[in-house]
Protein backbone atom coordinates (compact mmCIF):
# COMPACT_ATOMS: atom_id res chain seq x y z
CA UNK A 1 -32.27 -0.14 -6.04
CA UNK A 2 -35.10 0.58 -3.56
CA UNK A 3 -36.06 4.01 -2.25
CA UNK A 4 -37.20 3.58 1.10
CA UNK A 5 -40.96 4.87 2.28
CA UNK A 6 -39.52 5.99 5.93
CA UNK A 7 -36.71 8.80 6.78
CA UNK A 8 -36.65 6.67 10.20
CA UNK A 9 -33.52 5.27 10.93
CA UNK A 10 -34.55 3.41 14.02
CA UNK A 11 -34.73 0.27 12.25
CA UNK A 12 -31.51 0.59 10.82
CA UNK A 13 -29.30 0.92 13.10
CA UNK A 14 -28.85 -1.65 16.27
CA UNK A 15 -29.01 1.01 19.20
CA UNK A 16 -32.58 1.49 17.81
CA UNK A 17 -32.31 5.06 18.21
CA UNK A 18 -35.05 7.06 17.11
CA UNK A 19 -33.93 9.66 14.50
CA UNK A 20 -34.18 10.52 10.73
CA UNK A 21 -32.26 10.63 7.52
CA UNK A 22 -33.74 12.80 4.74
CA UNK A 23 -33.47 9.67 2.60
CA UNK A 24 -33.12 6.04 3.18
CA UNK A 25 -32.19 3.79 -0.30
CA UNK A 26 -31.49 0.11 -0.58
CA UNK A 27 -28.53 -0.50 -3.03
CA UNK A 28 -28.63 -4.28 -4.04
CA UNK A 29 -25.61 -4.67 -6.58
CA UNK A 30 -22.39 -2.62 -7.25
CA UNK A 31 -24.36 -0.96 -10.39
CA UNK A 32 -26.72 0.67 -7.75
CA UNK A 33 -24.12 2.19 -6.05
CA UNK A 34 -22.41 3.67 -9.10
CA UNK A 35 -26.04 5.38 -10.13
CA UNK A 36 -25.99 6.86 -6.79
CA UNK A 37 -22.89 8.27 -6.50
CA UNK A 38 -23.19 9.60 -10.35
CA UNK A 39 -26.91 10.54 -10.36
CA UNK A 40 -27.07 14.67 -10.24
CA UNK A 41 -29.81 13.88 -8.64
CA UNK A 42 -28.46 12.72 -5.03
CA UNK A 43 -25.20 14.91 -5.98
CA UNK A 44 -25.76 17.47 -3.53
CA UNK A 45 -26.12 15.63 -0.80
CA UNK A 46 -24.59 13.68 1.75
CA UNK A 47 -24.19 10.12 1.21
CA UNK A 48 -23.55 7.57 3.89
CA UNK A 49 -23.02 3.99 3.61
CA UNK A 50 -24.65 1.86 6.17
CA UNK A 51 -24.52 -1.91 6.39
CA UNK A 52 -26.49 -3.25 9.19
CA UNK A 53 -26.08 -0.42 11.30
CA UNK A 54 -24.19 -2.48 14.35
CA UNK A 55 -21.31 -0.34 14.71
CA UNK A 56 -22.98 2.99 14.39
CA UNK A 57 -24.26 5.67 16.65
CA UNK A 58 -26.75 9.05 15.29
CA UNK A 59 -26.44 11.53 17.50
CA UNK A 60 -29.32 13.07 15.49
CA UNK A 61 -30.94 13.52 12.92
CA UNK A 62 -28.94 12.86 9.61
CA UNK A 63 -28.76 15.12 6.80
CA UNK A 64 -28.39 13.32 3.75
CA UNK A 65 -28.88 10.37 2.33
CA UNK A 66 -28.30 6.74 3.95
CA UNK A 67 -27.21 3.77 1.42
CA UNK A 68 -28.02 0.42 3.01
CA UNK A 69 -25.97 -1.97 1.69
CA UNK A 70 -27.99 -5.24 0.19
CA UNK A 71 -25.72 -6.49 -2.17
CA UNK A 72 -25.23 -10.41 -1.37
CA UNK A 73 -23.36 -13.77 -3.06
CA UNK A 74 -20.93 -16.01 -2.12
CA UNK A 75 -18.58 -17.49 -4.81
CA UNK A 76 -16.27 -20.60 -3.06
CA UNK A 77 -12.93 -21.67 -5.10
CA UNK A 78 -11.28 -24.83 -4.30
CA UNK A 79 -7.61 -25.04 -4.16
CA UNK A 80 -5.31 -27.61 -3.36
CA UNK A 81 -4.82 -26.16 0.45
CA UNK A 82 -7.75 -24.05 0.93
CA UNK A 83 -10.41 -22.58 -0.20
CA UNK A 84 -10.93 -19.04 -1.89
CA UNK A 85 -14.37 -17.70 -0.27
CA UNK A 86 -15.58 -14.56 -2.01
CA UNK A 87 -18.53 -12.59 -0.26
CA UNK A 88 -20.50 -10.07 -1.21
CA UNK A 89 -20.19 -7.23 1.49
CA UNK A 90 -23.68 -6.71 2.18
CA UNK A 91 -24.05 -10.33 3.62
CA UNK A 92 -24.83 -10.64 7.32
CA UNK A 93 -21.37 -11.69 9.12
CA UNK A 94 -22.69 -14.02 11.63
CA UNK A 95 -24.75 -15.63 9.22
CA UNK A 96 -22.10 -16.34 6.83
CA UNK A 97 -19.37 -17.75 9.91
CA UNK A 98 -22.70 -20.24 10.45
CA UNK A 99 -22.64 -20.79 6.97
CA UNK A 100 -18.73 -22.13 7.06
CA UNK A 101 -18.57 -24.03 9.85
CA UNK A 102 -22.01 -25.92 8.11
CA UNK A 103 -20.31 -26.31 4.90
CA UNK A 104 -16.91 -27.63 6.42
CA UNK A 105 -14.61 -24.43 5.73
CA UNK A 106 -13.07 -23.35 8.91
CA UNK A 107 -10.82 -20.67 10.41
CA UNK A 108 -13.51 -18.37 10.93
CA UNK A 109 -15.31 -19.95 14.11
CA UNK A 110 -13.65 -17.41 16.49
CA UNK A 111 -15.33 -14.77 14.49
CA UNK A 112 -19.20 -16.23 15.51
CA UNK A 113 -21.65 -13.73 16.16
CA UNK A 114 -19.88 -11.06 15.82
CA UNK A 115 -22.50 -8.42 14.58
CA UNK A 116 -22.38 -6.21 11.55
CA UNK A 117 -21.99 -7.07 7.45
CA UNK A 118 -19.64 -8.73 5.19
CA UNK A 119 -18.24 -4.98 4.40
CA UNK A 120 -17.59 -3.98 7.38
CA UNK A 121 -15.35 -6.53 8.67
CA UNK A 122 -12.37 -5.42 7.04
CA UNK A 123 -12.66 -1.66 7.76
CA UNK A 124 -12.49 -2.45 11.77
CA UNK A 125 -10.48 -5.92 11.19
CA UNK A 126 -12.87 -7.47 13.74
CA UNK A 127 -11.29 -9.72 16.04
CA UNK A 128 -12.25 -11.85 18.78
CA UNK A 129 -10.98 -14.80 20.73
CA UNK A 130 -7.16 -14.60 19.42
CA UNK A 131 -8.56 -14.50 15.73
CA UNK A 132 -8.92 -10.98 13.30
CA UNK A 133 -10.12 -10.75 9.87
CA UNK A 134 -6.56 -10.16 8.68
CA UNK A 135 -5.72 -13.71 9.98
CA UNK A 136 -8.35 -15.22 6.59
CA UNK A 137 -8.23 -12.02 4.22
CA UNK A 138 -7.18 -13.18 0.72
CA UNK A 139 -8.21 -8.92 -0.69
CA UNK A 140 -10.82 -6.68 -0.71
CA UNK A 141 -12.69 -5.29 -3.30
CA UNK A 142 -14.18 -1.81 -3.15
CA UNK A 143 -15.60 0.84 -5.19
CA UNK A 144 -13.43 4.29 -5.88
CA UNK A 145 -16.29 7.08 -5.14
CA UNK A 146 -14.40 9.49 -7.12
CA UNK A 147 -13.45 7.33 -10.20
CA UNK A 148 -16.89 5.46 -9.57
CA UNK A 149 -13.72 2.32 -10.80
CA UNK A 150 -13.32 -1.15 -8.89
CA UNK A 151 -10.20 -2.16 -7.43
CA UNK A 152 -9.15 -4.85 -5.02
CA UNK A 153 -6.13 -4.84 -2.27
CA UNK A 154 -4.66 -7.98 -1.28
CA UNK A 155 -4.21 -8.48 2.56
CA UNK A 156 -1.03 -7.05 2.83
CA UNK A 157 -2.05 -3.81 1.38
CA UNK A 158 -4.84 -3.25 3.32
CA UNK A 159 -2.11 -2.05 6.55
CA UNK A 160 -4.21 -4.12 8.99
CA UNK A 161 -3.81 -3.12 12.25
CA UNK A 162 -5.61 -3.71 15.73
CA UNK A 163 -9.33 -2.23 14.73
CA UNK A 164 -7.94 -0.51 12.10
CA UNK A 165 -6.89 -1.01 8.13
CA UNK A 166 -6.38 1.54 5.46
CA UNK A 167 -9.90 1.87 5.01
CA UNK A 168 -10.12 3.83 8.24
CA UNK A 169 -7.39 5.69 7.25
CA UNK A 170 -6.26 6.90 3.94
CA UNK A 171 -9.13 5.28 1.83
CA UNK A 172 -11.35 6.29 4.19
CA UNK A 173 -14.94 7.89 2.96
CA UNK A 174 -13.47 7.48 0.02
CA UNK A 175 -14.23 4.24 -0.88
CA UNK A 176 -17.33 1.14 -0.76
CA UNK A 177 -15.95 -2.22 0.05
CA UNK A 178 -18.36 -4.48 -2.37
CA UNK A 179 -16.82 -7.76 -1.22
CA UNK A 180 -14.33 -9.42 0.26
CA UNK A 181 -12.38 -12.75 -0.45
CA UNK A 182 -11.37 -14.99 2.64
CA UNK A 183 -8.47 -17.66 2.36
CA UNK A 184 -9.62 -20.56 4.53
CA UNK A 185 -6.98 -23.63 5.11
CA UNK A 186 -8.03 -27.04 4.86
CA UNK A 187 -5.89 -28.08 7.54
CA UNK A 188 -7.43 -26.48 10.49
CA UNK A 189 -6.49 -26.34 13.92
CA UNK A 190 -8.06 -25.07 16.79
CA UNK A 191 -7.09 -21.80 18.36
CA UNK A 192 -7.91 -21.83 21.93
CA UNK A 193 -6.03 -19.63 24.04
CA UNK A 194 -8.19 -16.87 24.90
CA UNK A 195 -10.79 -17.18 28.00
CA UNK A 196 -13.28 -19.39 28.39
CA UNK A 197 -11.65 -21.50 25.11
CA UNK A 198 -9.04 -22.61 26.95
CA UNK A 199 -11.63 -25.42 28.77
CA UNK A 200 -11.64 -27.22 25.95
CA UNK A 201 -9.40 -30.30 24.67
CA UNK A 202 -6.59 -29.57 21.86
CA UNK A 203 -6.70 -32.97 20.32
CA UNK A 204 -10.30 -33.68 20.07
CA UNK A 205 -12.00 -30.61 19.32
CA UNK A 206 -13.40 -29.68 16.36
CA UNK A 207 -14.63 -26.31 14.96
CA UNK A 208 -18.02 -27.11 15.11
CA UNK A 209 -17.55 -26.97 19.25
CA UNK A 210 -15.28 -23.95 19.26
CA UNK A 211 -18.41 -22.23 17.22
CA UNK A 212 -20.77 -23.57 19.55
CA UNK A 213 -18.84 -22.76 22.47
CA UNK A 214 -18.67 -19.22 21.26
CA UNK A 215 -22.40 -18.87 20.16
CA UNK A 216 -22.84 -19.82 24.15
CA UNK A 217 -20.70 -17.34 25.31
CA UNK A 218 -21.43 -14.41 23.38
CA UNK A 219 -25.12 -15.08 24.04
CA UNK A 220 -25.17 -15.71 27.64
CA UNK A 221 -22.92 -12.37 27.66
CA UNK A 222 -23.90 -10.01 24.61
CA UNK A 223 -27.49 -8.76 24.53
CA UNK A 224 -29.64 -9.43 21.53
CA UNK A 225 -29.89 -6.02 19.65
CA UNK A 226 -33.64 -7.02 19.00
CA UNK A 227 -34.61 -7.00 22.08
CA UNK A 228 -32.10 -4.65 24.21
CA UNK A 229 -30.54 -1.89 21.55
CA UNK A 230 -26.67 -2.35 21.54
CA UNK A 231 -23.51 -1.86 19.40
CA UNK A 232 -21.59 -4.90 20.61
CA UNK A 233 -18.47 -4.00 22.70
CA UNK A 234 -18.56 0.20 22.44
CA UNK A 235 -15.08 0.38 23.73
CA UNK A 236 -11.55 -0.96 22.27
CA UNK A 237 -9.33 -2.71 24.37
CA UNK A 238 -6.22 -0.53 25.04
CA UNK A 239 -3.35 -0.67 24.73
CA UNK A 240 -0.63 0.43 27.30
CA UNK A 241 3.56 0.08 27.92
CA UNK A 242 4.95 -2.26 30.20
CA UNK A 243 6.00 0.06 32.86
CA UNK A 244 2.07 1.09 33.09
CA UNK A 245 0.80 -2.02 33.41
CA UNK A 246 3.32 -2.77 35.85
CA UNK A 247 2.32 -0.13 37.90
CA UNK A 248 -1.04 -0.66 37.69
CA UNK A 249 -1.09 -4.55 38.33
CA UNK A 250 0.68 -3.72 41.80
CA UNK A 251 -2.29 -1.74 42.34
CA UNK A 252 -4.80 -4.23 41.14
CA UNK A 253 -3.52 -7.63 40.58
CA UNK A 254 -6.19 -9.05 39.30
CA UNK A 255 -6.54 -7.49 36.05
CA UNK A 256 -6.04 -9.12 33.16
CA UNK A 257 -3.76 -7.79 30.46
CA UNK A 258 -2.56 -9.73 27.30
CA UNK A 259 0.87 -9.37 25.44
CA UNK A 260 0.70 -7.00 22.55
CA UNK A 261 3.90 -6.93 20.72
CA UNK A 262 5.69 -5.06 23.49
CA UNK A 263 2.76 -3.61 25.45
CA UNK A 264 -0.42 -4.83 27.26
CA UNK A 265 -3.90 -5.15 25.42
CA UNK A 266 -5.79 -4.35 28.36
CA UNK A 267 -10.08 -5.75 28.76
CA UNK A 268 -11.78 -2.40 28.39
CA UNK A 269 -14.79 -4.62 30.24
CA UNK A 270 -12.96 -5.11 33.18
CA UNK A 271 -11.79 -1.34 33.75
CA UNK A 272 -15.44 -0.62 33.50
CA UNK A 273 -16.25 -3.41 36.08
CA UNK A 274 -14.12 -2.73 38.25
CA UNK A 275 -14.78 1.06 38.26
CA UNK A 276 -18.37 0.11 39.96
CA UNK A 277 -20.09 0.66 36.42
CA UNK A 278 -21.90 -2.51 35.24
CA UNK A 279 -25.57 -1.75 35.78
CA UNK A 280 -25.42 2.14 35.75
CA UNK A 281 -27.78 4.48 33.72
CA UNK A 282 -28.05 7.94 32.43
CA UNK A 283 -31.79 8.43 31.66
CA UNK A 284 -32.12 5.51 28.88
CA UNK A 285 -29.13 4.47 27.97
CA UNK A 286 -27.03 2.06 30.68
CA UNK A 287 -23.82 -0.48 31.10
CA UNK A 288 -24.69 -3.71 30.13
CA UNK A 289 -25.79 -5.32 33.80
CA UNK A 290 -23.59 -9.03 32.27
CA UNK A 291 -20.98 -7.20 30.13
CA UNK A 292 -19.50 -3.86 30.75
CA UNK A 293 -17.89 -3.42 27.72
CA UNK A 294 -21.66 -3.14 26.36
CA UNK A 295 -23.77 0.22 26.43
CA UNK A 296 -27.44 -0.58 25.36
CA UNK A 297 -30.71 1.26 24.98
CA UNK A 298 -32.87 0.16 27.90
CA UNK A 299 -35.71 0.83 25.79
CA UNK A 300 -36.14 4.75 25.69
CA UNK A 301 -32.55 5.98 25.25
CA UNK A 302 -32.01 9.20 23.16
CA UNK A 303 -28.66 9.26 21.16
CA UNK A 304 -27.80 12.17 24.29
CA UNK A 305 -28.24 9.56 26.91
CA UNK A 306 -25.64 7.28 25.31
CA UNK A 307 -23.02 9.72 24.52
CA UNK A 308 -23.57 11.17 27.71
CA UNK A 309 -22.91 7.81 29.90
CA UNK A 310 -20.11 6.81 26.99
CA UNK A 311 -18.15 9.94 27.77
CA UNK A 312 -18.95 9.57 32.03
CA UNK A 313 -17.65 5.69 31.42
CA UNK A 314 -14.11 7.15 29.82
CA UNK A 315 -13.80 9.86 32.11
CA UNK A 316 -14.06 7.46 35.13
CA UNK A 317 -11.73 4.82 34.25
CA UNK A 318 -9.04 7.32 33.14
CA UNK A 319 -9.45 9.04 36.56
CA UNK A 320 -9.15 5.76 38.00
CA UNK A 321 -6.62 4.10 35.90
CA UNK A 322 -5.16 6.70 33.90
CA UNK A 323 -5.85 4.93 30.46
CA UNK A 324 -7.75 6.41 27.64
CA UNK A 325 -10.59 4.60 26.39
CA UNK A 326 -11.45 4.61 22.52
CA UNK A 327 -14.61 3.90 21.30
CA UNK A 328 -15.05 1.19 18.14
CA UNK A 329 -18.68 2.50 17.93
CA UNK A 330 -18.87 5.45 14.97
CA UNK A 331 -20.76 8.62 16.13
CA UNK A 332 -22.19 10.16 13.44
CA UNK A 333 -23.26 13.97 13.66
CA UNK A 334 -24.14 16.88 11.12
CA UNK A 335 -23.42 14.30 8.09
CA UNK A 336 -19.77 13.65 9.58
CA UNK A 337 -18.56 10.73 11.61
CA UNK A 338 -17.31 12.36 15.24
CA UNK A 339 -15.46 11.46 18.61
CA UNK A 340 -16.51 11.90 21.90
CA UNK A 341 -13.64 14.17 22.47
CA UNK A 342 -14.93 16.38 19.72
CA UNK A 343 -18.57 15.94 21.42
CA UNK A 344 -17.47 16.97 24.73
CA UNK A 345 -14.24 19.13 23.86
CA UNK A 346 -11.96 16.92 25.91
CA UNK A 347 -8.49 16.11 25.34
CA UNK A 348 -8.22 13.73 22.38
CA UNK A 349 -7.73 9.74 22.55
């Protein structure tokens, strides 16, 4: 365990916004953690978990303490159909997808570059390009902050859901994920029927090129958080019935929609698009000029400037389209995680 020298949080979290915590520790094993949250020391105050800050937004100062979450391993079990890949949670998530598709397990290529830790991939059941996290989870493992106990779901007990699990929901602030265990088949096949994947040949592919294709994709679209401060895509896709996406395709036939169950997963990028937003700033903060669906720091954005433009963003697509937008981002004010329609005291999402 590492106390930090800084209070800055600007560091730690991928807007790069400039604001403080009253105390920044580095927790490198599960033990850590359990001194932490049973210390009398630190008892009084707020603790927040923070992995590598990718999916988070201050909207100030923070007052309490921030865990960073450093704990790392991999542990790979070989079975007579797959393999059993156990990861510690504080492991960077694109860096471990590299680390598959170089060690020949595959069914997490889809997954490339998305940013954030090991631990967090469950609680938002990241998905991209037709694959989600619940599509490899074997369990989870977490921490109980009130029995200080481990325990460990398997997939189906985790309620996964479209950018959402139990951890988001009744386990919620409740609990640490300390790793998680992927099931990864040996006999792979290549999923490519979203976008830009579709280009590329069934038979001969392998997952090497379906990662590479990816890695181009996202970085010729995404911008790197080290050098432009971003979350990744702020907004969820929505969801919508039939008869609204009927109505609104008449209206604008060009937007694409794909089945979800019986609705329409709608690209949250394109809404913002084709509102006239990509490009537009509030003071420091702005739409992604390539990718809508991004909000970054142009270099001197204050956590106001982003949740101002966020909340002008939702407000102008659902005057324009009448859908809600959602934000994946977490806001985090006071010492407790926040909406937008708390922020602003709009009508709820």
């Amino acid at each position: 365990m590492k106390i930090l020298p800084t209070k800055n949080l600007k560091p730690y979290n991928s807007f790069s916004l400039n604001e403080d915590a009253d105390l920044i520790i580095e927790a490198e094993s599960t033990q850590d953690l359990v001194y932490i949250w049973s210390c009398e020391e630190y008892s009084n105050l707020t603790k927040l978990p923070l992995g590598r800050g990718s999916n988070t937004l201050f909207c100030g100062a923070f007052p309490g303490v921030v865990i960073l979450n450093r704990i790392l391993g991999k542990q790979v079990i070989e079975l007579d159909d797959s393999y059993l890949i156990t990861v510690s949670s504080g492991e960077d998530w694109p860096d471990f997808v590299e680390w598959c598709v170089e060690n020949n397990y595959y069914g997490v290529e889809n997954l490339a570059m998305i940013p954030g830790c090991v631990g967090s991939s469950p609680i938002q059941n990241i998905g991209a390009y037709g694959v989600e996290l619940k599509d490899v989870c074997d369990s989870v493992e977490y921490l109980d902050l009130t029995t200080l106990k481990l325990n460990t779901l398997k997939s189906e007990e985790c309620f996964f859901g479209y950018r959402d699990s139990i951890f988001k929901q009744k386990l919620k602030d409740n609990v640490i994920i300390t790793s998680v265990t992927l099931r990864l088949n040996k006999q792979w096949k290549p999923l490519l029927s979203y976008g830009p994947l579709a280009c590329l040949d069934k038979i001969d592919t392998k997952a090497k090129d379906v990662y590479k294709k990816i890695c181009e994709i996202r970085s010729k679209k995404l911008p790197d958080p080290n050098i432009l401060g971003n979350a990744g895509s702020f907004f969820k896709n929505p969801i919508i019935s039939n008869k609204q996406y009927t109505d609104l395709i008449s209206l604008y036939p060009n937007m694409p929609a794909y089945s979800f169950g019986d609705a329409k997963k709608i690209a949250a990028g394109w809404l913002i698009d084709n509102a006239g937003l990509k490009g537009f700033n509030i003071n420091g903060a702005g739409v992604h000029k390539e990718q809508a669906l991004v909000l970054v720091n142009n270099g001197n954005a204050t956590s106001s400037d982003v949740l101002e433009l966020a909340n002008y963003v939702k407000a102008k697509v659902f005057d324009m389209y009448q859908i809600e937008l959602e934000h994946e981002v977490r806001f985090y004010f006071e010492a407790k995680e926040t909406f937008l329609s708390e922020l602003f005291n709009e009508r709820s999402c």
